[in-house]
PDB file of N, CA and C in Angstrom:
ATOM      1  N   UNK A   1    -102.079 -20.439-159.492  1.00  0.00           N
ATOM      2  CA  UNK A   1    -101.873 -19.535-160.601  1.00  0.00           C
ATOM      3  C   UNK A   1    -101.116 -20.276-161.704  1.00  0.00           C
ATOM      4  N   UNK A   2    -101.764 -20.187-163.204  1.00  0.00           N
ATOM      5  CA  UNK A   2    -101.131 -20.586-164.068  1.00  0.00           C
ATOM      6  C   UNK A   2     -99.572 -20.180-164.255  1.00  0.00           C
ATOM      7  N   UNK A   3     -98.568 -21.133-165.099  1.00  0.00           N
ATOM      8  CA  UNK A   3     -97.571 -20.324-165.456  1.00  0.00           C
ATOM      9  C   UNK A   3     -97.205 -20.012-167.154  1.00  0.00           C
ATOM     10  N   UNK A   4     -96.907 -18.980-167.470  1.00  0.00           N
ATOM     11  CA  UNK A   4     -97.157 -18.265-168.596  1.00  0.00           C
ATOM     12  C   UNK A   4     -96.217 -18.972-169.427  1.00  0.00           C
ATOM     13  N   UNK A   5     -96.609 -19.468-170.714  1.00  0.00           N
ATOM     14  CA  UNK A   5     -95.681 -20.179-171.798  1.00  0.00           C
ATOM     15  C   UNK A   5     -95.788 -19.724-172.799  1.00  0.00           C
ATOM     16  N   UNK A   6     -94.936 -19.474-173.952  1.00  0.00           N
ATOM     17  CA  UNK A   6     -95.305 -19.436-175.567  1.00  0.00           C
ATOM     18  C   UNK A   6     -96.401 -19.505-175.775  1.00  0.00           C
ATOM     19  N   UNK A   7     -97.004 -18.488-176.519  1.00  0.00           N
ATOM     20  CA  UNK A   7     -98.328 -18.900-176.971  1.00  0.00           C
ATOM     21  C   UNK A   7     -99.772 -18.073-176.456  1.00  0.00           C
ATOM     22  N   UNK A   8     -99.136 -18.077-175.430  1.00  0.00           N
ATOM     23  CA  UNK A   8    -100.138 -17.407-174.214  1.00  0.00           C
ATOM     24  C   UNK A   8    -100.670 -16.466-174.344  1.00  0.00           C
ATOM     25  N   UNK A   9    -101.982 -15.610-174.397  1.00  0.00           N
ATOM     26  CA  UNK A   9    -102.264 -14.427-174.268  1.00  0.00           C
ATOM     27  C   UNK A   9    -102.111 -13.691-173.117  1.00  0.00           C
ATOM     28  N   UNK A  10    -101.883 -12.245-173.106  1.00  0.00           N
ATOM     29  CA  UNK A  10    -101.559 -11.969-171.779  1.00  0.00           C
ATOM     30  C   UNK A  10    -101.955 -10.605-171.896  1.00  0.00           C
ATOM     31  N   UNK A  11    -102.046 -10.041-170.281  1.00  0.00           N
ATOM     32  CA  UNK A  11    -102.158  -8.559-170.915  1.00  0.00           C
ATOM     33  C   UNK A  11    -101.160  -7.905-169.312  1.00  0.00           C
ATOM     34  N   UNK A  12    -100.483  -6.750-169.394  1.00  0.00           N
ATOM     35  CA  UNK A  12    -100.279  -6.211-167.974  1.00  0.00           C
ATOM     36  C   UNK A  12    -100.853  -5.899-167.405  1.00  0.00           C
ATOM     37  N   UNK A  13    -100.597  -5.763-165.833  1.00  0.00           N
ATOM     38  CA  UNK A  13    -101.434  -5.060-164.863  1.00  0.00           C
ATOM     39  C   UNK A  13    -101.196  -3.784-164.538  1.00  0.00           C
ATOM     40  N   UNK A  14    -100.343  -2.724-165.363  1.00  0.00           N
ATOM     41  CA  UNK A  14    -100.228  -1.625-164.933  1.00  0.00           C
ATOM     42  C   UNK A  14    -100.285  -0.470-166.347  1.00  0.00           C
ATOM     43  N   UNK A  15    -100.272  -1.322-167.065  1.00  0.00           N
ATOM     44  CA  UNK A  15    -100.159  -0.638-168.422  1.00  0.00           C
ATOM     45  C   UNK A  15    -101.283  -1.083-169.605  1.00  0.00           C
ATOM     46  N   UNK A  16    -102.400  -0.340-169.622  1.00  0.00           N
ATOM     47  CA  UNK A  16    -103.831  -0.869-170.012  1.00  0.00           C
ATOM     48  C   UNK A  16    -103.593  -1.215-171.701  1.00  0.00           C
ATOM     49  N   UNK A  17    -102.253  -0.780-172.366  1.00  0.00           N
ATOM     50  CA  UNK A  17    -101.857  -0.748-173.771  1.00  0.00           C
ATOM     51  C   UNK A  17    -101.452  -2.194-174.003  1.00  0.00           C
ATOM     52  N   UNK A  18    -100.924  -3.280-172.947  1.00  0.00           N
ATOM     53  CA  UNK A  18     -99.602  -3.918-173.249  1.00  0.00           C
ATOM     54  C   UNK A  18    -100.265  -5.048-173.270  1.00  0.00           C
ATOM     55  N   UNK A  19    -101.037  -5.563-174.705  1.00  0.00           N
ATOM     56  CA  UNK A  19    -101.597  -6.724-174.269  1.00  0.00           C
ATOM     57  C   UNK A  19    -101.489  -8.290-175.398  1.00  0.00           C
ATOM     58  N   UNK A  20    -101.476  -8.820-175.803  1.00  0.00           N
ATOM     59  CA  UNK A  20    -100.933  -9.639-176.896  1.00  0.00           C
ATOM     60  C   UNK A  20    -100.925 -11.081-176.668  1.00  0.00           C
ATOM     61  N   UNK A  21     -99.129 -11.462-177.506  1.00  0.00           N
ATOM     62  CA  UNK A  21     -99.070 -13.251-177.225  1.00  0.00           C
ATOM     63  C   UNK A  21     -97.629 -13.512-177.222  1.00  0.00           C
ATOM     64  N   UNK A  22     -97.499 -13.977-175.899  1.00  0.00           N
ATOM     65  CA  UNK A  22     -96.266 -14.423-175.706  1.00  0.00           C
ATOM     66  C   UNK A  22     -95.507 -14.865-176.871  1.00  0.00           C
ATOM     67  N   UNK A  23     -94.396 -14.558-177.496  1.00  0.00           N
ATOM     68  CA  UNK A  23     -93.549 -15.032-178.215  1.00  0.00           C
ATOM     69  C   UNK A  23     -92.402 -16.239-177.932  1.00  0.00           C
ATOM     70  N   UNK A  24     -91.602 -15.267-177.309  1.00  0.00           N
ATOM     71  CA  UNK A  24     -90.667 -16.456-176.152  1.00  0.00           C
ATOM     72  C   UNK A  24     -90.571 -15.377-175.002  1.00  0.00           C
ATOM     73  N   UNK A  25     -89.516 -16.427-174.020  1.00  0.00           N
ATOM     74  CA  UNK A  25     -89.200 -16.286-172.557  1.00  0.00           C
ATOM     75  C   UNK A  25     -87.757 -16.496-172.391  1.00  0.00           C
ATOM     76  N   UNK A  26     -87.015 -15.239-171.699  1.00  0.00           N
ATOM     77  CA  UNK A  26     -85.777 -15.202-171.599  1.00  0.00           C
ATOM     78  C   UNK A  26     -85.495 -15.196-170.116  1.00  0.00           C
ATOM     79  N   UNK A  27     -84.503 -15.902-169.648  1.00  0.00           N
ATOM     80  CA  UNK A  27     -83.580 -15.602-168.455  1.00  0.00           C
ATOM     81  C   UNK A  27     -82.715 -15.025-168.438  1.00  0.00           C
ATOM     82  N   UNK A  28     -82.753 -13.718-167.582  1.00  0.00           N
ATOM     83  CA  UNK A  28     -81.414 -12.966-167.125  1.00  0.00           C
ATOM     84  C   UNK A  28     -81.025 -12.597-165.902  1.00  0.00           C
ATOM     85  N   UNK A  29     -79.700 -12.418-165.705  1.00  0.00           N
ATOM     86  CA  UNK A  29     -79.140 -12.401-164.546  1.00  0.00           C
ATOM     87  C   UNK A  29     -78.623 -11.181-164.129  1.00  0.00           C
ATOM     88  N   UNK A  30     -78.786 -10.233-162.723  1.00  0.00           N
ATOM     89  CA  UNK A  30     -78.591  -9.549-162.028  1.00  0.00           C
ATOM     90  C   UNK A  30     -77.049  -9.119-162.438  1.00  0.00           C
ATOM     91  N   UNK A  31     -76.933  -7.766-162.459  1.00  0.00           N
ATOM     92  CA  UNK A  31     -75.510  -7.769-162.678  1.00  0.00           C
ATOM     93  C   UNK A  31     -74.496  -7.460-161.080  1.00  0.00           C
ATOM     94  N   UNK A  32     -75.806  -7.272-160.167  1.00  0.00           N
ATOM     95  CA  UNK A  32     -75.570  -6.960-158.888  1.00  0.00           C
ATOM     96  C   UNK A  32     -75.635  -8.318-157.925  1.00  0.00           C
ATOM     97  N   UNK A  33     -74.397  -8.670-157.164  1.00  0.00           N
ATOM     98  CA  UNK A  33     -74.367 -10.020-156.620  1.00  0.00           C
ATOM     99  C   UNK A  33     -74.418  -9.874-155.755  1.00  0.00           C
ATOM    100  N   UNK A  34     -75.302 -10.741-154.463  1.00  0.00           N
ATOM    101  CA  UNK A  34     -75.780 -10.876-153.541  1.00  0.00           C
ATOM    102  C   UNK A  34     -74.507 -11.284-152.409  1.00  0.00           C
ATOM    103  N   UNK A  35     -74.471 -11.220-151.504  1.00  0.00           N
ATOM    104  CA  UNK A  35     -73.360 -11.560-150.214  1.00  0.00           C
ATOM    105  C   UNK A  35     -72.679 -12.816-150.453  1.00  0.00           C
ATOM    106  N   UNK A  36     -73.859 -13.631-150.529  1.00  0.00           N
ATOM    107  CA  UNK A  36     -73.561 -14.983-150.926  1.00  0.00           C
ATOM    108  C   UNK A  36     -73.108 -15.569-152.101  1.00  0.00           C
ATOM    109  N   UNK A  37     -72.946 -14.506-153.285  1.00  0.00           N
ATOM    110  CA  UNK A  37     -72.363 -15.023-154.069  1.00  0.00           C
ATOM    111  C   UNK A  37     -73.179 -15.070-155.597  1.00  0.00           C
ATOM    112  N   UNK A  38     -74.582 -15.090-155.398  1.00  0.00           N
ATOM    113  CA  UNK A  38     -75.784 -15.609-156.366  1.00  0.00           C
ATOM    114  C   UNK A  38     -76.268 -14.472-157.016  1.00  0.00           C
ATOM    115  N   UNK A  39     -76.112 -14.766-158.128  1.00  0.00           N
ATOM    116  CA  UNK A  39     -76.930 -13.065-158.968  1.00  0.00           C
ATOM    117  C   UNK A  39     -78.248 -13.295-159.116  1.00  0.00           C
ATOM    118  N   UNK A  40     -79.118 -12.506-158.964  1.00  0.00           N
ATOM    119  CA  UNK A  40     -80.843 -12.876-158.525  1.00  0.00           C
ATOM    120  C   UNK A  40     -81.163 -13.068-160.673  1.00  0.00           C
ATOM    121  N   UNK A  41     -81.978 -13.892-160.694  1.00  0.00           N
ATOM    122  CA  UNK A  41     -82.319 -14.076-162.174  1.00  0.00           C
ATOM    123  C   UNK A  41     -83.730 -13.133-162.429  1.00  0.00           C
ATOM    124  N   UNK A  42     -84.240 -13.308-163.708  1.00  0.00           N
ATOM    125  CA  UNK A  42     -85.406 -12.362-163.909  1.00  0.00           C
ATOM    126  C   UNK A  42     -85.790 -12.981-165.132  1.00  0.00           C
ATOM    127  N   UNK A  43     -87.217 -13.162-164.995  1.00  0.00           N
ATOM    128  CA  UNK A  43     -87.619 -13.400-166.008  1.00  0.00           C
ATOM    129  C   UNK A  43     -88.004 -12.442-167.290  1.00  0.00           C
ATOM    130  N   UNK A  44     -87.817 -12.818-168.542  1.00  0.00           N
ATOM    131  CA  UNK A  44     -88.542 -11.473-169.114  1.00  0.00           C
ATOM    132  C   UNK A  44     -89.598 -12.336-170.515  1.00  0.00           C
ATOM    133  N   UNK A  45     -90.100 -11.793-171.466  1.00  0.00           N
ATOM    134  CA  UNK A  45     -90.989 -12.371-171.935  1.00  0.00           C
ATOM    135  C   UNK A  45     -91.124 -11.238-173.035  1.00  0.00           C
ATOM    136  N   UNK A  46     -90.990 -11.999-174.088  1.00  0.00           N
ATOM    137  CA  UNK A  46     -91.170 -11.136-175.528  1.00  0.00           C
ATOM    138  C   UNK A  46     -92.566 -11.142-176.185  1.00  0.00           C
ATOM    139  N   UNK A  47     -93.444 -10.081-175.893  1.00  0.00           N
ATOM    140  CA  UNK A  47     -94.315  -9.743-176.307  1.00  0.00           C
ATOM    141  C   UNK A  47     -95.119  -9.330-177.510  1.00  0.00           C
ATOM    142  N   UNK A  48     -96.182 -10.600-178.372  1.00  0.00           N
ATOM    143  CA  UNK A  48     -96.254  -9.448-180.059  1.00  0.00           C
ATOM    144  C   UNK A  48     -97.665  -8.695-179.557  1.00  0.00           C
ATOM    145  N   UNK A  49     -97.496  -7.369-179.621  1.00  0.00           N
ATOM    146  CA  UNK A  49     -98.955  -6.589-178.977  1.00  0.00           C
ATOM    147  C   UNK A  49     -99.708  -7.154-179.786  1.00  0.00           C
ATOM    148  N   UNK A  50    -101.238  -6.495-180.029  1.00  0.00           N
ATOM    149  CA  UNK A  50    -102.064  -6.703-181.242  1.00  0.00           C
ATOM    150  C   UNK A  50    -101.650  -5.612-182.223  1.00  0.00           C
ATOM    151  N   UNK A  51    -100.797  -4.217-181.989  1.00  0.00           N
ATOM    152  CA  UNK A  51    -100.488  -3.819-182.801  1.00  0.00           C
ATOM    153  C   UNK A  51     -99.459  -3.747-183.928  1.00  0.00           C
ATOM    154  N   UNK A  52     -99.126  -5.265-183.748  1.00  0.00           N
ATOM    155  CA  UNK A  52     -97.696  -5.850-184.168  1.00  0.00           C
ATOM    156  C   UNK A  52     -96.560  -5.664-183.749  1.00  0.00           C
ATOM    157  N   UNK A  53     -96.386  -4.551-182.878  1.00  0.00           N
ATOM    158  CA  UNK A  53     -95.395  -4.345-182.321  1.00  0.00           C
ATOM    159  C   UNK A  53     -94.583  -5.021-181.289  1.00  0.00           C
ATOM    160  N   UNK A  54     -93.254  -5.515-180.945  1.00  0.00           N
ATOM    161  CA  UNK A  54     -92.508  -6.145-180.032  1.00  0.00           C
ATOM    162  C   UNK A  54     -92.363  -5.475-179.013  1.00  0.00           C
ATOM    163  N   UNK A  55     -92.577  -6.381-177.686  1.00  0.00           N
ATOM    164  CA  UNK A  55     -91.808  -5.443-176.437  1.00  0.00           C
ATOM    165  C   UNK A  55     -91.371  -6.563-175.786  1.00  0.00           C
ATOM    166  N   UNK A  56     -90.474  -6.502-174.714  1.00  0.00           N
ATOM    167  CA  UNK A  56     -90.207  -7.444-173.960  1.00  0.00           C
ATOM    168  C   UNK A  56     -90.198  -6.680-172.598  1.00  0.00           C
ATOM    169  N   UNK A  57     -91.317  -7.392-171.587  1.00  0.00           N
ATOM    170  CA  UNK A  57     -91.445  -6.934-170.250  1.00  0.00           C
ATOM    171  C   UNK A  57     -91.110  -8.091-169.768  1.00  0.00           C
ATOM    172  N   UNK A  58     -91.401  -7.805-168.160  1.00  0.00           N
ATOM    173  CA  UNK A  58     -90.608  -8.967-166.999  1.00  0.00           C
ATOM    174  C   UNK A  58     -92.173  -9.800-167.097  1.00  0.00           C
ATOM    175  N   UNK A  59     -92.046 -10.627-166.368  1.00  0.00           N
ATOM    176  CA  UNK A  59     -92.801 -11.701-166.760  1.00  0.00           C
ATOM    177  C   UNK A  59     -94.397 -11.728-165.448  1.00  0.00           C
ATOM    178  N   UNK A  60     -93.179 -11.039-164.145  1.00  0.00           N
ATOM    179  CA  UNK A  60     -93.891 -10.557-163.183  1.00  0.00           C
ATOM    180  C   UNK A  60     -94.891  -9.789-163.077  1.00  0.00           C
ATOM    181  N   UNK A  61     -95.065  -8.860-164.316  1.00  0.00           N
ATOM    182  CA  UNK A  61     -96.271  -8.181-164.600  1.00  0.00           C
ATOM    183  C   UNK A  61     -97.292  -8.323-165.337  1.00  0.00           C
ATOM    184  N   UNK A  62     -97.386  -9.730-165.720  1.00  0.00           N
ATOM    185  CA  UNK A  62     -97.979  -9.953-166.854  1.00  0.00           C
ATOM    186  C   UNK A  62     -99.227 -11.207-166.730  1.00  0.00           C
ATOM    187  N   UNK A  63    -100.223 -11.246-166.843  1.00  0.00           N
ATOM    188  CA  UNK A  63    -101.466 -11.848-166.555  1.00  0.00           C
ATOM    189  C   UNK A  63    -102.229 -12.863-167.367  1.00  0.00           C
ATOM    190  N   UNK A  64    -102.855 -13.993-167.432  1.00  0.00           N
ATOM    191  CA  UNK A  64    -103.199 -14.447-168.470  1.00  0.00           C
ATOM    192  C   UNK A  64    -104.281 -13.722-168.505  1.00  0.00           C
ATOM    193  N   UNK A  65    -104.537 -13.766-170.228  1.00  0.00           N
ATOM    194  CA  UNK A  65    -106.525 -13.108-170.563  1.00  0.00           C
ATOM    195  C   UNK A  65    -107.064 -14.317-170.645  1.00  0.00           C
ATOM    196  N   UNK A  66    -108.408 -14.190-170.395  1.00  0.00           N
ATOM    197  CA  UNK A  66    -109.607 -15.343-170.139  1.00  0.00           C
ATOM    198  C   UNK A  66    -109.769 -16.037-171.519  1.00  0.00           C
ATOM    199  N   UNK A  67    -109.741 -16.797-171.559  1.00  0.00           N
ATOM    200  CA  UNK A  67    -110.338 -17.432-173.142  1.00  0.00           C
ATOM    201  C   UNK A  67    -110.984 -17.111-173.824  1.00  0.00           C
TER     202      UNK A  67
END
């Protein structure tokens, strides 16, 4: 499986609206810490739809479109 970069077209897999071009890619961290000490990270990914509009979803839901 590819991994999703700037640039990228993408669309979600649960939300038939959410589909566009990667803008950028952010890391964030859990505010809930694990036993061991480690806050789990998350990817997220700033989205320009085709309707110009911004969203930023997790990165986990998000698919490349075919060329």
């Amino acid at each position: 499986m590819r991994q999703i970069k700037v640039g990228d077209k993408v669309k979600a897999f649960l939300d038939a609206n959410l589909q566009g071009e990667v803008m950028a890619i952010h890391i964030t961290y859990s505010s809930q810490w694990l036993v061991g000490g480690v806050a789990s990270k998350e990817l997220l990914a700033d989205v320009k739809l085709t309707s110009g509009e911004m969203r930023r979803v997790k990165m986990s839901e998000l698919y490349h479109l075919n060329p």
